[in-house]
PDB file of N, CA and C in Angstrom:
ATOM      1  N   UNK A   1      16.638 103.947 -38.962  1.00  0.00           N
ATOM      2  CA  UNK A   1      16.219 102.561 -39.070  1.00  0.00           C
ATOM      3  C   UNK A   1      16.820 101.726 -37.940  1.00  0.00           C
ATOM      4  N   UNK A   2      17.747 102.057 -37.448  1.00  0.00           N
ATOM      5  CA  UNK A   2      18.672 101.245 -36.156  1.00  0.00           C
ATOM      6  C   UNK A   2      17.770 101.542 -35.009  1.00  0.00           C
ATOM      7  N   UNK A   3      17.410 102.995 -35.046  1.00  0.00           N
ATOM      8  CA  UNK A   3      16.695 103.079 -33.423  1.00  0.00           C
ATOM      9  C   UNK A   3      15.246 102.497 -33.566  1.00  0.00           C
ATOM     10  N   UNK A   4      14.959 102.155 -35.030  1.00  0.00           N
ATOM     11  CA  UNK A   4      13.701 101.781 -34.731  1.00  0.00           C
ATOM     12  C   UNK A   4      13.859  99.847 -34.510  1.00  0.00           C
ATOM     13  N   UNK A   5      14.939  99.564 -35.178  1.00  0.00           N
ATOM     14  CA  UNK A   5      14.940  97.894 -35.118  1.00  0.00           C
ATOM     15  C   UNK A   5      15.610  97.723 -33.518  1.00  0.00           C
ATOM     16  N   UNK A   6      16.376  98.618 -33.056  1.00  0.00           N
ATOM     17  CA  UNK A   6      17.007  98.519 -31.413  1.00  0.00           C
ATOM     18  C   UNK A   6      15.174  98.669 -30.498  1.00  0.00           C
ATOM     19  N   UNK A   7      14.433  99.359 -30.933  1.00  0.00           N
ATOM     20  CA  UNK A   7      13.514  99.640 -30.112  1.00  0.00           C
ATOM     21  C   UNK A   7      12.496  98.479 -29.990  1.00  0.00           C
ATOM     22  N   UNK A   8      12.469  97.944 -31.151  1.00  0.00           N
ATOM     23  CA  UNK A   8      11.598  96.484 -31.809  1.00  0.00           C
ATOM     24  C   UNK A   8      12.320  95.589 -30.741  1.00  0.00           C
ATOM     25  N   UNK A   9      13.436  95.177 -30.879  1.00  0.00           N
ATOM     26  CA  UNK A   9      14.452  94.414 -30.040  1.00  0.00           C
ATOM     27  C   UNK A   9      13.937  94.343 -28.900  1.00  0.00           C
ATOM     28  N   UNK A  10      14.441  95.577 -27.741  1.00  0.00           N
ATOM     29  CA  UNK A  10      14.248  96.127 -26.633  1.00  0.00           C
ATOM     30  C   UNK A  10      12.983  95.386 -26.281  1.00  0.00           C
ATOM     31  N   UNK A  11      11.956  96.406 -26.670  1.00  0.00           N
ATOM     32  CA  UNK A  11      10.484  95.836 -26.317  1.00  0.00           C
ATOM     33  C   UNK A  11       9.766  94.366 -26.464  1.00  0.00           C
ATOM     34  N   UNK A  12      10.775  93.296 -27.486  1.00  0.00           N
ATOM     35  CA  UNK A  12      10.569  92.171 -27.600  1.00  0.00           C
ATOM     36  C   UNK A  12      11.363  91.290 -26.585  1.00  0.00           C
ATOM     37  N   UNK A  13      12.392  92.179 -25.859  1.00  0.00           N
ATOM     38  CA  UNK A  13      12.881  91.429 -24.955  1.00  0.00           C
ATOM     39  C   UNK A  13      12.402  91.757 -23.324  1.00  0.00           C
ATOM     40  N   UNK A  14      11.940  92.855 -23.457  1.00  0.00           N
ATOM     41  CA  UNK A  14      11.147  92.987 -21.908  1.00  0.00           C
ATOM     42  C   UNK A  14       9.720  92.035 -22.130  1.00  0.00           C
ATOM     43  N   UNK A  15       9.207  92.184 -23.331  1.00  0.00           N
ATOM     44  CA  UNK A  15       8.062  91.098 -23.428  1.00  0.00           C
ATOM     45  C   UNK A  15       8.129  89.792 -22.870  1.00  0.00           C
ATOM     46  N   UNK A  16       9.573  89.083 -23.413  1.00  0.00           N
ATOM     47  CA  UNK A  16       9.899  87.648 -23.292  1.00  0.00           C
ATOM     48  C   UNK A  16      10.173  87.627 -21.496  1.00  0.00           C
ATOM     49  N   UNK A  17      10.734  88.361 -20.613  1.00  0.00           N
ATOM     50  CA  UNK A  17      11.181  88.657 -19.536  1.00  0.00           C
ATOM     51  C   UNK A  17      10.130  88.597 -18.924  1.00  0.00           C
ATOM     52  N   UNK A  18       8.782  89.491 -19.449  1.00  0.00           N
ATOM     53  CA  UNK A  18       7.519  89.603 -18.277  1.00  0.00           C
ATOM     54  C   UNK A  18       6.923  88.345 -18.290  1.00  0.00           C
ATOM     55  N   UNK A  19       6.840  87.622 -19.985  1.00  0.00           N
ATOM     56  CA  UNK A  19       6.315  86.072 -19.977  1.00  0.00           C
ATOM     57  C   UNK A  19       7.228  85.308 -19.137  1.00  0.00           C
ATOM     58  N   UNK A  20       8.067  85.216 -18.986  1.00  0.00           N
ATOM     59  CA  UNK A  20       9.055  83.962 -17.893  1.00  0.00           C
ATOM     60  C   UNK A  20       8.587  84.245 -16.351  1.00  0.00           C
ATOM     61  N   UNK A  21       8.732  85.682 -16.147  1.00  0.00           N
ATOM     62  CA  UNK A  21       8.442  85.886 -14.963  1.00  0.00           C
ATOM     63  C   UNK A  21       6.892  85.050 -14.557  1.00  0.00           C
ATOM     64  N   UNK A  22       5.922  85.633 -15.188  1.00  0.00           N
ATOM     65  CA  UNK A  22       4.250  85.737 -15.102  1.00  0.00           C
ATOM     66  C   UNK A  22       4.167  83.883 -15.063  1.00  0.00           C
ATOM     67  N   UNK A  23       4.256  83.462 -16.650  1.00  0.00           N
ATOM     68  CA  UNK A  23       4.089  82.248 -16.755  1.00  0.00           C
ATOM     69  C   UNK A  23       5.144  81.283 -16.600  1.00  0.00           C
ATOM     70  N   UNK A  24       6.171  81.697 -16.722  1.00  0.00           N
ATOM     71  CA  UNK A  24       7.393  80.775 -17.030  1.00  0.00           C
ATOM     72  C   UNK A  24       7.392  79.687 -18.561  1.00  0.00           C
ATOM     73  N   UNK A  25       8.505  79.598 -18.547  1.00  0.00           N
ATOM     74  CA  UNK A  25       8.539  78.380 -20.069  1.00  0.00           C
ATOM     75  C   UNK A  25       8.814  76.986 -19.593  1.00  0.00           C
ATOM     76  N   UNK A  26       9.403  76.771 -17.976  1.00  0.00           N
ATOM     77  CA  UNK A  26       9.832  75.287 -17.931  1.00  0.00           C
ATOM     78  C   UNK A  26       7.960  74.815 -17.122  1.00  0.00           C
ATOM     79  N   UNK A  27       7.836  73.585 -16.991  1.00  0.00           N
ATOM     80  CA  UNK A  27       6.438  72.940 -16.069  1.00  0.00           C
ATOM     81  C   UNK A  27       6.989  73.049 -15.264  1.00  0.00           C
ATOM     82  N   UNK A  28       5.928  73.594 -14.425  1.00  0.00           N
ATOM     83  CA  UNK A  28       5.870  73.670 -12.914  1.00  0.00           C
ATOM     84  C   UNK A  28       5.328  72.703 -12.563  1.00  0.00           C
ATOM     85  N   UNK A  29       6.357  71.657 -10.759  1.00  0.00           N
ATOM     86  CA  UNK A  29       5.607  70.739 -10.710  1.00  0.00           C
ATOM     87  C   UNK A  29       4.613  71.328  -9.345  1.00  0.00           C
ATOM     88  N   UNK A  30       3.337  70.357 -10.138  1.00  0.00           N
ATOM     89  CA  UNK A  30       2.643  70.504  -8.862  1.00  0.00           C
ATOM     90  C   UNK A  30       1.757  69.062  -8.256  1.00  0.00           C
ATOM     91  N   UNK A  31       1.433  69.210  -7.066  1.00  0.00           N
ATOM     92  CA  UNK A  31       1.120  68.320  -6.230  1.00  0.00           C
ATOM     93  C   UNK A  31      -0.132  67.737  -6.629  1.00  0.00           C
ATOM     94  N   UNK A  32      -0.540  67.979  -7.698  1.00  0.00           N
ATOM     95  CA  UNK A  32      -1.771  67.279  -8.388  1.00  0.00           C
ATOM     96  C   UNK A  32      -1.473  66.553  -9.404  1.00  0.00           C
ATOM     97  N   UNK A  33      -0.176  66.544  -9.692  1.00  0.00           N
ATOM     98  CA  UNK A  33       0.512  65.399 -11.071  1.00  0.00           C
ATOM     99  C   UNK A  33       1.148  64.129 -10.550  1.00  0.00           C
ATOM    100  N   UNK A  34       1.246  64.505  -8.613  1.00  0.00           N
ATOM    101  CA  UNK A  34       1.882  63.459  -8.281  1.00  0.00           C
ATOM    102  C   UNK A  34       0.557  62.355  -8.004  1.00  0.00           C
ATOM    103  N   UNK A  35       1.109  60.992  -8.336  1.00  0.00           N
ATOM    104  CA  UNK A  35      -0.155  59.768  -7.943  1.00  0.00           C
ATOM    105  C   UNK A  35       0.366  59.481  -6.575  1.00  0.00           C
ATOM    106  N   UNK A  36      -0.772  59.409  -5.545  1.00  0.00           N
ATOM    107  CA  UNK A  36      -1.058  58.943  -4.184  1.00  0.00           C
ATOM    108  C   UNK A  36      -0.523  57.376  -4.715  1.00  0.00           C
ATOM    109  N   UNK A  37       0.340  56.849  -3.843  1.00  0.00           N
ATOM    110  CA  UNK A  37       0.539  55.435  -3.585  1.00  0.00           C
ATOM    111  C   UNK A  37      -0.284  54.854  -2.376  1.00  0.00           C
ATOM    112  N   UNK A  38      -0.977  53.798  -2.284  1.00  0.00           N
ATOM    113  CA  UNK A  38      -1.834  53.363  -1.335  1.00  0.00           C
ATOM    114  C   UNK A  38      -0.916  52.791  -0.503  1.00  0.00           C
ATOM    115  N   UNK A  39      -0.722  52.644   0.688  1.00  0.00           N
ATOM    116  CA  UNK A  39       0.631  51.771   1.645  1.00  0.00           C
ATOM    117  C   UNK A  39      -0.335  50.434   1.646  1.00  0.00           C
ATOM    118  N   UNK A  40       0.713  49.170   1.759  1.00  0.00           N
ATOM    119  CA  UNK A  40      -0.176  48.708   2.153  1.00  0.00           C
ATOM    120  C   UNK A  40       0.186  48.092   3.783  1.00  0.00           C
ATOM    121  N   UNK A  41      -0.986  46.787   4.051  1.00  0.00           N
ATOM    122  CA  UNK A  41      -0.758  47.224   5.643  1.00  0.00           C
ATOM    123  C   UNK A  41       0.215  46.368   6.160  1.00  0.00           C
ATOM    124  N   UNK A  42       1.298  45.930   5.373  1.00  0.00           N
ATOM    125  CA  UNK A  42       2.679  44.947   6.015  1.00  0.00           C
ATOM    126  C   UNK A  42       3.441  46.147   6.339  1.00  0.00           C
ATOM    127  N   UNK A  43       3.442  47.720   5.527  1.00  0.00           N
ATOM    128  CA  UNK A  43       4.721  48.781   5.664  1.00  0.00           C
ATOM    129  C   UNK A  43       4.008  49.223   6.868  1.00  0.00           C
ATOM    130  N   UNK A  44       2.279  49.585   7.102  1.00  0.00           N
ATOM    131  CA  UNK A  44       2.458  50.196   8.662  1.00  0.00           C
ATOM    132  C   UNK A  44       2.653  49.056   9.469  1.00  0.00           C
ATOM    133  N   UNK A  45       2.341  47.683   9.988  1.00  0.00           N
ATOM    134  CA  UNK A  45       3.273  46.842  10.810  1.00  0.00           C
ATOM    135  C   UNK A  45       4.488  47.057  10.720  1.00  0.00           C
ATOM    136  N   UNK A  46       5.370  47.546   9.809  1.00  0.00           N
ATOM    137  CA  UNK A  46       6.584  47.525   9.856  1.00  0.00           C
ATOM    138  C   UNK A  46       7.443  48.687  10.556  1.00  0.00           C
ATOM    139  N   UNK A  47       6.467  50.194  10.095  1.00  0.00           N
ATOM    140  CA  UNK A  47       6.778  51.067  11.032  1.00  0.00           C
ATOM    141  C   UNK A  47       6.285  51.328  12.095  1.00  0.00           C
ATOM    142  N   UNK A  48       5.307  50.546  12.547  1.00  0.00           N
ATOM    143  CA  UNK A  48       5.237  50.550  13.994  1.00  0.00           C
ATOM    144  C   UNK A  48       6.185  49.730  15.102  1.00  0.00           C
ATOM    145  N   UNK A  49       7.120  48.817  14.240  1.00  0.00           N
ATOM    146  CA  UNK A  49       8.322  47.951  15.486  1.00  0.00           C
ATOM    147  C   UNK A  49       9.433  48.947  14.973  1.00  0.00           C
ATOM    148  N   UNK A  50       9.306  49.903  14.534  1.00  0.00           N
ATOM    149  CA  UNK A  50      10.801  50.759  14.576  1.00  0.00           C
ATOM    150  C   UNK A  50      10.941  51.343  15.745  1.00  0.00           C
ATOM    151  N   UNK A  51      11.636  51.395  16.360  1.00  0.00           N
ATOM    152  CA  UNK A  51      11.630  52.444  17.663  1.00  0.00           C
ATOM    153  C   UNK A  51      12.476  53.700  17.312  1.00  0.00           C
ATOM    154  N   UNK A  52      11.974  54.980  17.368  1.00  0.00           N
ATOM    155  CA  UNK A  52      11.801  56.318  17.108  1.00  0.00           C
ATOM    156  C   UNK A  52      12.035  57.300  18.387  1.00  0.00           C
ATOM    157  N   UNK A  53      12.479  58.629  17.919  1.00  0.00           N
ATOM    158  CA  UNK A  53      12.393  60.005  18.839  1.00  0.00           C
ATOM    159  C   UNK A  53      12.001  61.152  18.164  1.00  0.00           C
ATOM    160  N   UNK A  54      11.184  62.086  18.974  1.00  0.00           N
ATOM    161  CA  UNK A  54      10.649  63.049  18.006  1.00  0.00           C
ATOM    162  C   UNK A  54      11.394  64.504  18.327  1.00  0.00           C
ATOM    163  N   UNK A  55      11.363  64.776  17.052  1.00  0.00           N
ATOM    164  CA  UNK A  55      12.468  66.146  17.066  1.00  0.00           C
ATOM    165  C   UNK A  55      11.407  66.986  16.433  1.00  0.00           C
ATOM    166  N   UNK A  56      11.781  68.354  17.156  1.00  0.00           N
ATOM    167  CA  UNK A  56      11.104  69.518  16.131  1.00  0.00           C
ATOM    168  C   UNK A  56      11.664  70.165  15.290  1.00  0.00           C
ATOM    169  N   UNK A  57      11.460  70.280  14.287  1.00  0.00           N
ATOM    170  CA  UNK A  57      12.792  70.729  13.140  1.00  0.00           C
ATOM    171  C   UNK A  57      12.736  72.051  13.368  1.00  0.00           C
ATOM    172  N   UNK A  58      14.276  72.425  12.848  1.00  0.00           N
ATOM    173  CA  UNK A  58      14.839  73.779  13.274  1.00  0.00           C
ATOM    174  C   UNK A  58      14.805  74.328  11.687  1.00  0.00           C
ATOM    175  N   UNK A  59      15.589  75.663  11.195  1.00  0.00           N
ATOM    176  CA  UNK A  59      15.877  76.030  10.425  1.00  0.00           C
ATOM    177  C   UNK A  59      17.229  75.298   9.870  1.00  0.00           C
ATOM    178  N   UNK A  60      17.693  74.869   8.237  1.00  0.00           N
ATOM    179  CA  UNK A  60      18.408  74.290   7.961  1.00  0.00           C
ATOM    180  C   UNK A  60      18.387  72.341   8.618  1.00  0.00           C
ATOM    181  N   UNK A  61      17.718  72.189   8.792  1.00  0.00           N
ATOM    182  CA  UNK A  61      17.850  70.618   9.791  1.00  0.00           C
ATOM    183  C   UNK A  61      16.535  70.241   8.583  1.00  0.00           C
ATOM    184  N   UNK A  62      17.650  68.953   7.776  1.00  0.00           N
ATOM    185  CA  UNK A  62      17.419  67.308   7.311  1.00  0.00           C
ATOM    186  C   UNK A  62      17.148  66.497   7.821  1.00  0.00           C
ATOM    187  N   UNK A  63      16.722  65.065   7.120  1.00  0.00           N
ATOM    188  CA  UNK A  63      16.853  64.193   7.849  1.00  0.00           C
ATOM    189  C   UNK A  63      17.753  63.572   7.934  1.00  0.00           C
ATOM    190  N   UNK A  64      18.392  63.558   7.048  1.00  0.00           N
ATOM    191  CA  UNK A  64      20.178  63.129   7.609  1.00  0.00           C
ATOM    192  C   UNK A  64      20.699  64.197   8.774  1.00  0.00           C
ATOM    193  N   UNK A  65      20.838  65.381   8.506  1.00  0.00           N
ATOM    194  CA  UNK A  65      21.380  66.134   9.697  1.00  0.00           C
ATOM    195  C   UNK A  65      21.194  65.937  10.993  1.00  0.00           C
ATOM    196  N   UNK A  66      19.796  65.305  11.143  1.00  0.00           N
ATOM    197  CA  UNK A  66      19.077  65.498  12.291  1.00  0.00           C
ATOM    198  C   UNK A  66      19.471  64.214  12.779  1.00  0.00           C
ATOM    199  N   UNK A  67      19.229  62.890  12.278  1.00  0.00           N
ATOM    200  CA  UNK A  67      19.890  61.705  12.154  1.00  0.00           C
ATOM    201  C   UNK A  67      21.269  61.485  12.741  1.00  0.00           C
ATOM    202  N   UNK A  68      22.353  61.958  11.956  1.00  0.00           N
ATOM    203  CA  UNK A  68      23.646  62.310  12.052  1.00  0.00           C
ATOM    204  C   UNK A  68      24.036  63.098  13.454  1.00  0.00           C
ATOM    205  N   UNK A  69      23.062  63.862  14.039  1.00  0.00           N
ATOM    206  CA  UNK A  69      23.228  64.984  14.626  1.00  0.00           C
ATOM    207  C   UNK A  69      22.913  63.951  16.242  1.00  0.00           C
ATOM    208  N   UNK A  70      21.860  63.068  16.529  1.00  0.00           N
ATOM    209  CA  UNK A  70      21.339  62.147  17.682  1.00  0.00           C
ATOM    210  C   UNK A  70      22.283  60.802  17.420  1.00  0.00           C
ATOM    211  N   UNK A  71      22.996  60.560  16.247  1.00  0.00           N
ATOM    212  CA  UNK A  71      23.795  59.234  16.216  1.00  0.00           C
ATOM    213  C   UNK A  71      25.272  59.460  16.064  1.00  0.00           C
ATOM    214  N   UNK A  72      25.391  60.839  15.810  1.00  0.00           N
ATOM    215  CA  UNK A  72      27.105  60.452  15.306  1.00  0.00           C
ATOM    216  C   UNK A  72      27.542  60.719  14.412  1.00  0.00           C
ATOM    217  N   UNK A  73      26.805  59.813  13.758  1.00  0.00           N
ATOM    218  CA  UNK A  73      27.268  59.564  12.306  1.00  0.00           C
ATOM    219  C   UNK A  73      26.328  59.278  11.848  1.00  0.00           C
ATOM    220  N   UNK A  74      26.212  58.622  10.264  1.00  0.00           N
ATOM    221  CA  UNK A  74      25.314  57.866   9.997  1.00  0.00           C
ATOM    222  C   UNK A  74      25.112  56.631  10.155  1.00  0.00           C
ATOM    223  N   UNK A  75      24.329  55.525  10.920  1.00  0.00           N
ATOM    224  CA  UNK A  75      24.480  54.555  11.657  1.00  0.00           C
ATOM    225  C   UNK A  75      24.194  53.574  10.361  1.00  0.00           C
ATOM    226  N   UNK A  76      23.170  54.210   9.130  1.00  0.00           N
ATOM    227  CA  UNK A  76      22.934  53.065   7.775  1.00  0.00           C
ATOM    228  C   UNK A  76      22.849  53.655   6.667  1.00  0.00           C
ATOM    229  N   UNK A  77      22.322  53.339   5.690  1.00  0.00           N
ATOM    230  CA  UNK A  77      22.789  53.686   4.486  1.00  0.00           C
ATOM    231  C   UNK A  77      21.180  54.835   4.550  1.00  0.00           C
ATOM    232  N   UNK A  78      21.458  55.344   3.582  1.00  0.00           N
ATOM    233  CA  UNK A  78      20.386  56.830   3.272  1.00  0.00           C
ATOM    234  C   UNK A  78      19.850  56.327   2.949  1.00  0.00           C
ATOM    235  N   UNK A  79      19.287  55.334   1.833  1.00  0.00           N
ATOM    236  CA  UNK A  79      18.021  54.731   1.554  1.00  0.00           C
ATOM    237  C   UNK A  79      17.508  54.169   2.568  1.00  0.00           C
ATOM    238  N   UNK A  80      18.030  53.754   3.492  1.00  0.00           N
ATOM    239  CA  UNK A  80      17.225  53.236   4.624  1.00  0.00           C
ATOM    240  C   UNK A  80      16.835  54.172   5.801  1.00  0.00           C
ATOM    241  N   UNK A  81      17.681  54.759   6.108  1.00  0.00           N
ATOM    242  CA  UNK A  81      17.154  55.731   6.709  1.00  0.00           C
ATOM    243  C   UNK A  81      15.830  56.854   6.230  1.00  0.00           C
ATOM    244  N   UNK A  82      15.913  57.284   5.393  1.00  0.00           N
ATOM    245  CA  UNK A  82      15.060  58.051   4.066  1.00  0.00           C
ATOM    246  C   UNK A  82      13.245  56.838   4.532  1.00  0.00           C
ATOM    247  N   UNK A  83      13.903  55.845   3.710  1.00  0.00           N
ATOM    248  CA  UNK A  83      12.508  54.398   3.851  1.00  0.00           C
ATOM    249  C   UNK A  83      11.725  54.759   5.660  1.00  0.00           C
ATOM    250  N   UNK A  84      12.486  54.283   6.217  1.00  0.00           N
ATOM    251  CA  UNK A  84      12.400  54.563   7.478  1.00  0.00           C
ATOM    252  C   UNK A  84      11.766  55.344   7.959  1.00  0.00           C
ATOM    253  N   UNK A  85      11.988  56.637   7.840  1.00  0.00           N
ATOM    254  CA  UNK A  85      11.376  58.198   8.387  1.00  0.00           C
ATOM    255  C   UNK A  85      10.111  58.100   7.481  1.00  0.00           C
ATOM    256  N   UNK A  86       9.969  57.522   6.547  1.00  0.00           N
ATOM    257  CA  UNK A  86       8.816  57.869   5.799  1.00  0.00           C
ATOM    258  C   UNK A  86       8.048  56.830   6.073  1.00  0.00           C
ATOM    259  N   UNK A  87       8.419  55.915   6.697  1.00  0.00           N
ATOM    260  CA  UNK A  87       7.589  54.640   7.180  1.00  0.00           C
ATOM    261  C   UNK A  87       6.648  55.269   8.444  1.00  0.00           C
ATOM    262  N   UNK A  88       7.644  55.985   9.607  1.00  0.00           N
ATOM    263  CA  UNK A  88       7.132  56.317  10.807  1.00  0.00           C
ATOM    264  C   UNK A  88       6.356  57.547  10.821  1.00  0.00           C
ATOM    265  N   UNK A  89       6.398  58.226   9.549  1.00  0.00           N
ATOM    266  CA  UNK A  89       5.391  59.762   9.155  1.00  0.00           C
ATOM    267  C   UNK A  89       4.858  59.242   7.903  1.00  0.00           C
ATOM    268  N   UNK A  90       3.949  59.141   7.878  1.00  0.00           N
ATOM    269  CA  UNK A  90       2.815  59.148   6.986  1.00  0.00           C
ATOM    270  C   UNK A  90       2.299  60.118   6.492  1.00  0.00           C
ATOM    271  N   UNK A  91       2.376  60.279   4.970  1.00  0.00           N
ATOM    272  CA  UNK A  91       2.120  61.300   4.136  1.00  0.00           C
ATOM    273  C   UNK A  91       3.076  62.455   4.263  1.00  0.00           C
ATOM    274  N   UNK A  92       4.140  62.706   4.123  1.00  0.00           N
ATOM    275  CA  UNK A  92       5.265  62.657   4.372  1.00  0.00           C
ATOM    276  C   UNK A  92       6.390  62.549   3.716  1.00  0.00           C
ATOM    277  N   UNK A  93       7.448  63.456   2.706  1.00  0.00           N
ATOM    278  CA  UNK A  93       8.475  62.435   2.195  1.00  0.00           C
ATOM    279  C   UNK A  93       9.980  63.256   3.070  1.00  0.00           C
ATOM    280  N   UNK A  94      10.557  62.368   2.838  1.00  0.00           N
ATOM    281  CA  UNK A  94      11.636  62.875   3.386  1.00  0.00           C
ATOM    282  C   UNK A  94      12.389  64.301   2.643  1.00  0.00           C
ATOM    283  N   UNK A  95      12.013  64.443   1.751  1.00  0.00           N
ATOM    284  CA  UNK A  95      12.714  66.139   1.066  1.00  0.00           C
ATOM    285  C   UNK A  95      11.985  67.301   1.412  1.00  0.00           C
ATOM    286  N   UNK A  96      10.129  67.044   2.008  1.00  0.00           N
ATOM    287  CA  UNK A  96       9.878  67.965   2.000  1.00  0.00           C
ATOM    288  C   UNK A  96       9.158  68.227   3.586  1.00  0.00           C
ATOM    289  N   UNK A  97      10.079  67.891   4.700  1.00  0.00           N
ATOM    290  CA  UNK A  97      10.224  68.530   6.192  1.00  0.00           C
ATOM    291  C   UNK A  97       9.517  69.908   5.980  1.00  0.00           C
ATOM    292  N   UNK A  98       8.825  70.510   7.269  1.00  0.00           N
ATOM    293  CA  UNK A  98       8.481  71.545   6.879  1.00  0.00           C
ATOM    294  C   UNK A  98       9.018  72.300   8.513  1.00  0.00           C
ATOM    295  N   UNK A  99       9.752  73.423   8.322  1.00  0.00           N
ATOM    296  CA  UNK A  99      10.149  74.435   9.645  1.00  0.00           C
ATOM    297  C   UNK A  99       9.011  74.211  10.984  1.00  0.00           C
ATOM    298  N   UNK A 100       9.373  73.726  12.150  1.00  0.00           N
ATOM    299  CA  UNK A 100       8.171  73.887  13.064  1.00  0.00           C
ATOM    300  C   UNK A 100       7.622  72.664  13.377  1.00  0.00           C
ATOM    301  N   UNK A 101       7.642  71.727  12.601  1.00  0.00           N
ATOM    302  CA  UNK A 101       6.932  70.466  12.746  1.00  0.00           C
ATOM    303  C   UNK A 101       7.332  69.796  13.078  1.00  0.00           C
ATOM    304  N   UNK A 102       6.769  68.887  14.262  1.00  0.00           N
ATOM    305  CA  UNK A 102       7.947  67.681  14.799  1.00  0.00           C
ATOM    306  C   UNK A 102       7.509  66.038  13.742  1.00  0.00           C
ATOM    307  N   UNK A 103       8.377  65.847  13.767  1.00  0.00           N
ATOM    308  CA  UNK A 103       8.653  64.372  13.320  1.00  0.00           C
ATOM    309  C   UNK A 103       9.053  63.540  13.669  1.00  0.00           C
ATOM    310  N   UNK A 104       9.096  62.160  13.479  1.00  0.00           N
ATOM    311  CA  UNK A 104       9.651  60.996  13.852  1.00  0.00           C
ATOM    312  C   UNK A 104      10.897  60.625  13.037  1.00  0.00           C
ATOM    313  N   UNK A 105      11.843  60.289  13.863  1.00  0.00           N
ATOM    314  CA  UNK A 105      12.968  59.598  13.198  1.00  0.00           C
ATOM    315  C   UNK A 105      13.203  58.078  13.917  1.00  0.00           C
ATOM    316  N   UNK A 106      13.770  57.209  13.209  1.00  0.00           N
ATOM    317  CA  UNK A 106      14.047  56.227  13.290  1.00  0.00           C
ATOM    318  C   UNK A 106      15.261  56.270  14.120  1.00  0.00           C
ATOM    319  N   UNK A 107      15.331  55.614  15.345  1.00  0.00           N
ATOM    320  CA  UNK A 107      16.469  55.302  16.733  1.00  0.00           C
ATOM    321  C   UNK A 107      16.876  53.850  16.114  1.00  0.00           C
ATOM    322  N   UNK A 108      18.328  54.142  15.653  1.00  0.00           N
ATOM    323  CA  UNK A 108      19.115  52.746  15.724  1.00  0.00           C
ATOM    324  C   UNK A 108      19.967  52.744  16.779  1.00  0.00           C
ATOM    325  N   UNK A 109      19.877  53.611  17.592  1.00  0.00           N
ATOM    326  CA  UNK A 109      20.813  53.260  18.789  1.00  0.00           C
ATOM    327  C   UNK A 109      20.886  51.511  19.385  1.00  0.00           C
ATOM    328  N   UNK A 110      19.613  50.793  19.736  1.00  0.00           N
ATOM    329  CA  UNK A 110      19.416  49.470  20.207  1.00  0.00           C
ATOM    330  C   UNK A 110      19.619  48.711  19.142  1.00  0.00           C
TER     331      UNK A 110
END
């Protein structure tokens, strides 16, 4: 009776294992749950008087890193910087940079 309730067990737990794998139990997010925000047209006037340099992102390279990396330091606070980069790239957020692609960052040097 043990090897048969160990075997019941067993096989109910590779079951639960192939369901997590296959389907998973947490939501997956995906890019069709997020709502498009419309800009409107005071934020592109606004990122067009930023003055910018374009970098091609490397492996491991943020936008703070990359930021940090042409200034020093950090020259303002992360929400602004973050606002910023996403002002001068459109459609675009700042977490999801992609390897290869150049972008605009915001120059506070002046």
């Amino acid at each position: 009776m043990k090897r048969i309730s160990l075997l019941i067990i067993g096989l109910f737990l590779c079951y639960i294992i192939y369901y997590d794998f296959q389907i998973g139990t947490l939501p997956a997010f995906s890019m069709s749950n997020v709502e498009e925000t419309p800009t409107s047209p005071d934020n592109n006037k606004k990122s067009t008087t930023i003055p910018y340099y374009e970098v091609k992102i490397k492996q491991g390279d943020t936008v703070l890193s990359v930021t940090e990396r042409y200034h020093g330091t950090l020259p303002t606070s992360i929400e602004q910087i973050v606002q910023d980069f996403e002002g001068l790239n459109t459609n675009v957020k700042a977490e999801s940079i992609l390897l290869g692609e150049t972008y605009r960052f915001p120059d506070y040097k002046q």
